[in-house]
N, C-alpha and C. Protein backbone atom coordinates (compact mmCIF):
# COMPACT_ATOMS: atom_id res chain seq x y z
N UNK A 1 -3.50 -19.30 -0.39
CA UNK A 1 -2.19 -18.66 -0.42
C UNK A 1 -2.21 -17.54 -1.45
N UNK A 2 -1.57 -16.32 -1.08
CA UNK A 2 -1.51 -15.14 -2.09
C UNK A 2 -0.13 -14.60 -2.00
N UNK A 3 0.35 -14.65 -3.61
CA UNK A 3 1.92 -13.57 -3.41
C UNK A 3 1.62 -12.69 -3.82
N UNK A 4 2.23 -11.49 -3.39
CA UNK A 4 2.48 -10.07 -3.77
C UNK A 4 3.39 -9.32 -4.12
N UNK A 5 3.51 -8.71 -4.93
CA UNK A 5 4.31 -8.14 -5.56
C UNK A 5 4.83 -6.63 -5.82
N UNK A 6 5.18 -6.07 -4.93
CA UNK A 6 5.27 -4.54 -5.44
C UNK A 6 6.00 -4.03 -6.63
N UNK A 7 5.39 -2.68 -7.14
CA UNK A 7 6.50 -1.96 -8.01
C UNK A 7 5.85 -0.72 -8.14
N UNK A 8 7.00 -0.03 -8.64
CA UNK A 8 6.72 1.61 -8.98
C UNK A 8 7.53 2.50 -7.79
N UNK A 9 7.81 2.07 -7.32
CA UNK A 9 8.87 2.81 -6.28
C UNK A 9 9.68 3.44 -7.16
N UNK A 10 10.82 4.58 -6.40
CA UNK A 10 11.83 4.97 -7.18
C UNK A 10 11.87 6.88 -6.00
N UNK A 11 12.81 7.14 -6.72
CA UNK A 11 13.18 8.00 -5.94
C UNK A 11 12.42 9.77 -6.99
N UNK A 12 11.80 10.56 -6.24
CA UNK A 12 11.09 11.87 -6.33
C UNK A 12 11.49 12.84 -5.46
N UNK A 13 11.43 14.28 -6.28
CA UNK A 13 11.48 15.22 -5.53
C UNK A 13 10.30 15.38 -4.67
N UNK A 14 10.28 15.76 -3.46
CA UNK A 14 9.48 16.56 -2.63
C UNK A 14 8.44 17.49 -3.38
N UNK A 15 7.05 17.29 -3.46
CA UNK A 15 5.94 17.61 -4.32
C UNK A 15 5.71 16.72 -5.64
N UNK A 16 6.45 15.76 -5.49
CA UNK A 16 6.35 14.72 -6.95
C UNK A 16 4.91 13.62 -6.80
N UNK A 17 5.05 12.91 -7.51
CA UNK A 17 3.93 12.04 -7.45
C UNK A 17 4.71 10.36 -8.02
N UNK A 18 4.25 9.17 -7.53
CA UNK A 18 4.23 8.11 -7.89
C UNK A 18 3.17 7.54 -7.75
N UNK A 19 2.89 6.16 -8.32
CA UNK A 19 1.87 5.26 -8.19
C UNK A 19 2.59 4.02 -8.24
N UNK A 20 2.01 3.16 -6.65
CA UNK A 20 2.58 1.71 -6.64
C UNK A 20 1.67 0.73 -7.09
N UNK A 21 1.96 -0.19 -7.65
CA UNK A 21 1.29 -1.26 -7.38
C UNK A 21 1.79 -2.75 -6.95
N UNK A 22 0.46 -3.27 -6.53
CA UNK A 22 1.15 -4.72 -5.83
C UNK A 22 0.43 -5.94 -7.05
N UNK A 23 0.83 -6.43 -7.89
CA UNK A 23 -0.23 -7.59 -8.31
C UNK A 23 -0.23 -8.79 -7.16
N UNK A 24 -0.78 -9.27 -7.00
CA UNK A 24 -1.01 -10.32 -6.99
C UNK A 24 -1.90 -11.79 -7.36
N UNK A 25 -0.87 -12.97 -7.02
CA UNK A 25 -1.59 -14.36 -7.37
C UNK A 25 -2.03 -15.19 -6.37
N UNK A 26 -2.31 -16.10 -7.28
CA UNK A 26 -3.17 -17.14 -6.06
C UNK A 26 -5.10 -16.76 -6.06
N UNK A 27 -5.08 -17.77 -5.47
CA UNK A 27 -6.53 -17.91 -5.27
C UNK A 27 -7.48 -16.65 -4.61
N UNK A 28 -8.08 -16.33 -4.90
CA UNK A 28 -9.72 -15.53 -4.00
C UNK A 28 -9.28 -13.81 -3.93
N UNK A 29 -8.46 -13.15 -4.78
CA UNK A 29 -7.97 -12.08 -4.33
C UNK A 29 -9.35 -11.17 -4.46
N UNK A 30 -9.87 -11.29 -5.20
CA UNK A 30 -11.14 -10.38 -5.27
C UNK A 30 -11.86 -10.30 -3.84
N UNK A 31 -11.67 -11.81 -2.37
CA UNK A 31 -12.05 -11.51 -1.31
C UNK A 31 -11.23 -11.08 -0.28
N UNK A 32 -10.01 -10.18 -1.18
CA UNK A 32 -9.24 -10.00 0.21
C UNK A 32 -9.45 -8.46 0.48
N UNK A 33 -9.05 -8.20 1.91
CA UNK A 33 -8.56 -6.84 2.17
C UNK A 33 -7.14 -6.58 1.65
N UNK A 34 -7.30 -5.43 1.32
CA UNK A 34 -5.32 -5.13 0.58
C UNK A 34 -4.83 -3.80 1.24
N UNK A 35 -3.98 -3.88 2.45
CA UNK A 35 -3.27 -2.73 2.91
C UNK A 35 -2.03 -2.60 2.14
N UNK A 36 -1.90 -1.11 2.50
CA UNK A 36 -0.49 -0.55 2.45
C UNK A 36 0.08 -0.51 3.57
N UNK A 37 1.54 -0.45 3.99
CA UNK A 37 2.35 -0.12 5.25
C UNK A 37 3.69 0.61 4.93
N UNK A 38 4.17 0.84 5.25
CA UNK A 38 5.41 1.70 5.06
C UNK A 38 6.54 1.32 6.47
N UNK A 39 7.70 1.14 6.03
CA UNK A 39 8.56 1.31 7.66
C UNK A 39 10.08 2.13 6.68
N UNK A 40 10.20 2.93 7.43
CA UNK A 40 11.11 3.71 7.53
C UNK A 40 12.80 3.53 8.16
N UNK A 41 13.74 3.62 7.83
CA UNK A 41 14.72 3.03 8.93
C UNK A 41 14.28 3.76 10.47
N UNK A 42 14.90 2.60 10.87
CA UNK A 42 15.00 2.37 12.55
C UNK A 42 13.16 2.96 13.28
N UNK A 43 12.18 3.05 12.10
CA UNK A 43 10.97 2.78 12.76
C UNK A 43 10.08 1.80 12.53
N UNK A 44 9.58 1.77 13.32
CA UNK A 44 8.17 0.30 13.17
C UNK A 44 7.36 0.54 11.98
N UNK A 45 7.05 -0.37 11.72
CA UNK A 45 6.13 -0.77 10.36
C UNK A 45 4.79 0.18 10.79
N UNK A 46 4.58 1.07 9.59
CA UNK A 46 2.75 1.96 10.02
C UNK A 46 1.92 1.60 9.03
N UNK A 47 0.68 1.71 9.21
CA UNK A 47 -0.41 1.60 8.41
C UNK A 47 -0.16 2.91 7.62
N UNK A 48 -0.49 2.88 5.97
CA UNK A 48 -0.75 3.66 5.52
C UNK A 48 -2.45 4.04 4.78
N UNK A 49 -2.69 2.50 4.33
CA UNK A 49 -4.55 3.01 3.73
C UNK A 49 -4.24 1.50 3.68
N UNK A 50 -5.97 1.06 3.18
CA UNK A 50 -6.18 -0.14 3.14
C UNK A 50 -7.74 0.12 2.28
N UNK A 51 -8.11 -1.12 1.47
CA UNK A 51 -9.06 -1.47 0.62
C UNK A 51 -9.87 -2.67 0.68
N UNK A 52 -11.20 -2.41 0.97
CA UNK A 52 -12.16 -3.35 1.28
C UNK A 52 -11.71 -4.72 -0.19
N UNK A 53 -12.11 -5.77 0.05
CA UNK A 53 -12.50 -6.89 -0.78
C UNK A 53 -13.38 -5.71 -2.19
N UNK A 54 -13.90 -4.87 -1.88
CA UNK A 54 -15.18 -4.55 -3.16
C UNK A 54 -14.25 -3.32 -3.78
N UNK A 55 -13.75 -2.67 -2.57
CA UNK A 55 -13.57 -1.03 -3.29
C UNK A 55 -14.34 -0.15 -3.26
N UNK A 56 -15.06 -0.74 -1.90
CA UNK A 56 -16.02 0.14 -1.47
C UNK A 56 -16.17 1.20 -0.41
N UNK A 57 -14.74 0.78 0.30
CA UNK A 57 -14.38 0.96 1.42
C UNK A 57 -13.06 0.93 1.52
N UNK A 58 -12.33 2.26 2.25
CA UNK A 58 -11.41 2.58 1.76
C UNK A 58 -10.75 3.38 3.57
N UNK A 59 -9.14 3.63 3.66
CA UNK A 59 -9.23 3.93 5.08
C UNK A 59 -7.62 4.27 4.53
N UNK A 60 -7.70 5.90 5.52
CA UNK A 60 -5.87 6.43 4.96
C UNK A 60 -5.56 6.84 6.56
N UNK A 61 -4.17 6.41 6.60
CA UNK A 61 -3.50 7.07 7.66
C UNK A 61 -3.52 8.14 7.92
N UNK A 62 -3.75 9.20 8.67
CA UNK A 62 -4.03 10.91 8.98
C UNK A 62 -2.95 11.69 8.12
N UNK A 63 -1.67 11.04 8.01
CA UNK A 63 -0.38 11.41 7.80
C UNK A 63 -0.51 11.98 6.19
N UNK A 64 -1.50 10.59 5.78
CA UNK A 64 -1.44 10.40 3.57
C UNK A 64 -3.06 11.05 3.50
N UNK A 65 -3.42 11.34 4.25
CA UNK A 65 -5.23 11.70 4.18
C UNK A 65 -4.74 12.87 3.20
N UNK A 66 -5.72 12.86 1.77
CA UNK A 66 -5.79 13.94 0.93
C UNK A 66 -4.55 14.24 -0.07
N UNK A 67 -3.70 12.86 0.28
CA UNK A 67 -2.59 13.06 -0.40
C UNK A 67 -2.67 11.99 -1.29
N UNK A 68 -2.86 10.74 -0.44
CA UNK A 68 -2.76 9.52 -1.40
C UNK A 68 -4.08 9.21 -1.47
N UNK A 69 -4.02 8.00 -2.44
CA UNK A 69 -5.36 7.25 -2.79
C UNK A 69 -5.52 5.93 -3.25
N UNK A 70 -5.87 4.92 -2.51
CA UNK A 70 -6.02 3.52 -2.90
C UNK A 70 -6.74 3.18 -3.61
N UNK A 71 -6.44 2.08 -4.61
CA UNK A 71 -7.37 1.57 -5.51
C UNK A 71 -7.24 -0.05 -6.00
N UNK A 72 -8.06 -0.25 -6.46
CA UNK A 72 -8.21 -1.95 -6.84
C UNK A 72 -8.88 -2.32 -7.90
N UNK A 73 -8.08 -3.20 -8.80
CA UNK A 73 -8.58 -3.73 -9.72
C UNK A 73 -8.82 -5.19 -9.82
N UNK A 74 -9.92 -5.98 -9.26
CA UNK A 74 -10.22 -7.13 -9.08
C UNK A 74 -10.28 -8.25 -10.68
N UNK A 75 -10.00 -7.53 -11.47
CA UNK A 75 -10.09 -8.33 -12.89
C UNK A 75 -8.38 -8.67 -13.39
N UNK A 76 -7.32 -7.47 -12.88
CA UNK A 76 -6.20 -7.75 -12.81
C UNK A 76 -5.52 -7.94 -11.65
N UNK A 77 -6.37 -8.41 -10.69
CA UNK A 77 -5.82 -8.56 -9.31
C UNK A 77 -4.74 -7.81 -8.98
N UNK A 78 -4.86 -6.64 -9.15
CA UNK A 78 -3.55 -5.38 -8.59
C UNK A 78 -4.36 -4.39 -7.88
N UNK A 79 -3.55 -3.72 -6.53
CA UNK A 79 -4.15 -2.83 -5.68
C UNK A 79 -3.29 -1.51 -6.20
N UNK A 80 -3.45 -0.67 -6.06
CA UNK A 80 -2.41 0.64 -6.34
C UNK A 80 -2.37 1.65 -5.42
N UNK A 81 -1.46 2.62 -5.48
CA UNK A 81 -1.39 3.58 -4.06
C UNK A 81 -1.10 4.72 -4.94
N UNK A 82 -2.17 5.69 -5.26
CA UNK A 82 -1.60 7.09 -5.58
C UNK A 82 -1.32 8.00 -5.18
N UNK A 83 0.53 8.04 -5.13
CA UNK A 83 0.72 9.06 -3.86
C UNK A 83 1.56 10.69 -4.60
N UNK A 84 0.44 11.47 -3.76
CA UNK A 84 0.27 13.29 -4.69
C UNK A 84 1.41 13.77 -3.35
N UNK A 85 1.91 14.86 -4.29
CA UNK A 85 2.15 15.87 -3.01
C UNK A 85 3.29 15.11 -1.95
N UNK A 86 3.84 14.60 -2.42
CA UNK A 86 5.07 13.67 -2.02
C UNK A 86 5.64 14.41 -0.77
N UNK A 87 6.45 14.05 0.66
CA UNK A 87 7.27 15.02 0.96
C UNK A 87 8.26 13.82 1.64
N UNK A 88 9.50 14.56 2.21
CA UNK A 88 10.66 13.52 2.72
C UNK A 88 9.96 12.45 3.74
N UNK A 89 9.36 13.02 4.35
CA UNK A 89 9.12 12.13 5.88
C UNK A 89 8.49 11.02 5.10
N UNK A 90 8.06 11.23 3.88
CA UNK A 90 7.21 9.38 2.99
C UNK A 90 8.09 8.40 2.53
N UNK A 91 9.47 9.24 2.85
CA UNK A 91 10.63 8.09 2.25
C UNK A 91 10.54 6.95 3.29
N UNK A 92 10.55 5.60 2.55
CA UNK A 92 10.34 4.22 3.50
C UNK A 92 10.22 3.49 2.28
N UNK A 93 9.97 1.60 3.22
CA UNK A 93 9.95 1.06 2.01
C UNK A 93 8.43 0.71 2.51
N UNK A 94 8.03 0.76 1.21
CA UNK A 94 6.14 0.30 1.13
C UNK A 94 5.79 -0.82 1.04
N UNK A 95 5.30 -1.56 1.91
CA UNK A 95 4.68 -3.24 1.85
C UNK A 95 3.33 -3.24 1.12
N UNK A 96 2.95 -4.39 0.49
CA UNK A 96 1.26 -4.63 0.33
C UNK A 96 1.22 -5.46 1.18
N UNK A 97 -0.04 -5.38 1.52
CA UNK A 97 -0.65 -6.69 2.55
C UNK A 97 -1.87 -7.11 2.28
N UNK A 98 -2.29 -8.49 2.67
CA UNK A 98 -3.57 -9.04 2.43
C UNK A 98 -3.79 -10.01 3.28
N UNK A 99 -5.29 -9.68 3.76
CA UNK A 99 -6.06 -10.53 4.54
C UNK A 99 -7.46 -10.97 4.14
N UNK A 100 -8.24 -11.69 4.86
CA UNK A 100 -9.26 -12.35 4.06
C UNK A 100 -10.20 -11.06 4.95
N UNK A 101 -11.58 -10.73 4.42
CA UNK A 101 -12.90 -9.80 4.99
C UNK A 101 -12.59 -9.14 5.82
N UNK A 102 -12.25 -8.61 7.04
CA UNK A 102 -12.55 -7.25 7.62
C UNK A 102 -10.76 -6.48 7.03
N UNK A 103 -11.13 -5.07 7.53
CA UNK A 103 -9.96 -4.38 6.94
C UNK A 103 -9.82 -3.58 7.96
N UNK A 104 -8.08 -4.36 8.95
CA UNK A 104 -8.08 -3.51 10.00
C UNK A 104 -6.83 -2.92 9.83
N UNK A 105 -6.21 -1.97 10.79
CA UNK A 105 -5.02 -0.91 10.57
C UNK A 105 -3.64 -1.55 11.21
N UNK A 106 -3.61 -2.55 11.84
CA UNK A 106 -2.78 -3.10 12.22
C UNK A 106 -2.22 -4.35 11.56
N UNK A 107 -0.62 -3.94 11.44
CA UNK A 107 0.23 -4.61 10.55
C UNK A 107 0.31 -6.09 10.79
N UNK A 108 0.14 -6.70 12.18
CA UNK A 108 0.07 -8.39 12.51
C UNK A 108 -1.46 -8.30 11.92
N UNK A 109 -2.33 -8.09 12.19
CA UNK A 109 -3.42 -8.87 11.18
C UNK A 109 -3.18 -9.03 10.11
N UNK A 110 -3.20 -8.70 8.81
CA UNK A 110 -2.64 -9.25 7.88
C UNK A 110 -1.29 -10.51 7.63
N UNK A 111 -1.73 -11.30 6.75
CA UNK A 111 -1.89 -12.76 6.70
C UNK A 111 -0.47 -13.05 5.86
N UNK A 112 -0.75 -12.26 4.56
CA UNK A 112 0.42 -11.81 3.29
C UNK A 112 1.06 -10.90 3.46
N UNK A 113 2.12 -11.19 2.75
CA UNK A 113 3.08 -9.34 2.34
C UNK A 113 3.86 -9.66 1.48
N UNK A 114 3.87 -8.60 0.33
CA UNK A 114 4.99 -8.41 -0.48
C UNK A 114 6.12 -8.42 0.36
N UNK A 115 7.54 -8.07 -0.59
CA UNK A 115 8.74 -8.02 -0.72
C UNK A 115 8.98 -6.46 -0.27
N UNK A 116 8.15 -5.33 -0.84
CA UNK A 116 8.28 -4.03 -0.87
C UNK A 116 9.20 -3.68 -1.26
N UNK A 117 8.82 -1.97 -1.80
CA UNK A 117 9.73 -1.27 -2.71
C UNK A 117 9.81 -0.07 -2.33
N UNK A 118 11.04 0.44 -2.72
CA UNK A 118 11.43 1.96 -1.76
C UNK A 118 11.27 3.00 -2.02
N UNK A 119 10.63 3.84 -1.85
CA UNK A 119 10.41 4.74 -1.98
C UNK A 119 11.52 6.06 -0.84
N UNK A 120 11.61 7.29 -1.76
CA UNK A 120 12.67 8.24 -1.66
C UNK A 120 12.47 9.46 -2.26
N UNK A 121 11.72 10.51 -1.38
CA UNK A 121 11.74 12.02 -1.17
C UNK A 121 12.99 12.82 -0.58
N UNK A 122 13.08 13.09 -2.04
CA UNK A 122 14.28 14.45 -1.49
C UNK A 122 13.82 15.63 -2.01
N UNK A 123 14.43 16.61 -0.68
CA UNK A 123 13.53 17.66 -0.45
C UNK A 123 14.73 19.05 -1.38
């Protein structure tokens, strides 16, 4: 079992920058995969990036490609999302997710999920 936890949300101008993170507890996190997702009102939940078990391997939605950047710290069991270059259409609320070894883009595979936290671009 793993909980997750988001924070760092908050509301930015359009070209701003934040960084989220999710800690989490529980057992084996160093073997999990750790996505991001985002859902927006009145749209479906999307993949945003996701992070191998190592941090070796790494995968961004076309949308955050070159904007954001995932990362992981397996000694404080927290994943983070550094997101550059902010614009409105990123306003949503941001999930973490976690699953055990492969790291796929779809939101039902993953096993866990935070609570998520909102994020808010105004332009």
């Amino acid at each position: 079992q793993v909980q997750l936890v988001e924070s760092g949300g908050g509301l930015v101008q359009a070209g701003g920058s934040l960084r989220l993170s999710c800690a989490a507890s529980g057992r084996s996190f160093s073997t999990y995969t750790m996505g991001w997702f985002r859902q927006a009102p009145g749209k479906e939940r999307e993949f945003v990036s996701a992070i191998s078990w190592s941090g070796g391997k790494t995968s961004y939605a076309d949308s955050v490609k070159g904007r954001f950047t995932i990362s992981r710290d397996n000694v404080k069991n927290t994943v983070y999302l550094q997101m550059n270059s902010l614009k409105p259409e990123d306003t949503a609320v941001y999930y973490c997710a976690a699953r055990a070894f492969t790291m796929p883009i779809e939101a039902h595979e993953y096993d866990y999920w935070g609570q998520g936290t909102q994020v808010t671009v105004s332009s």
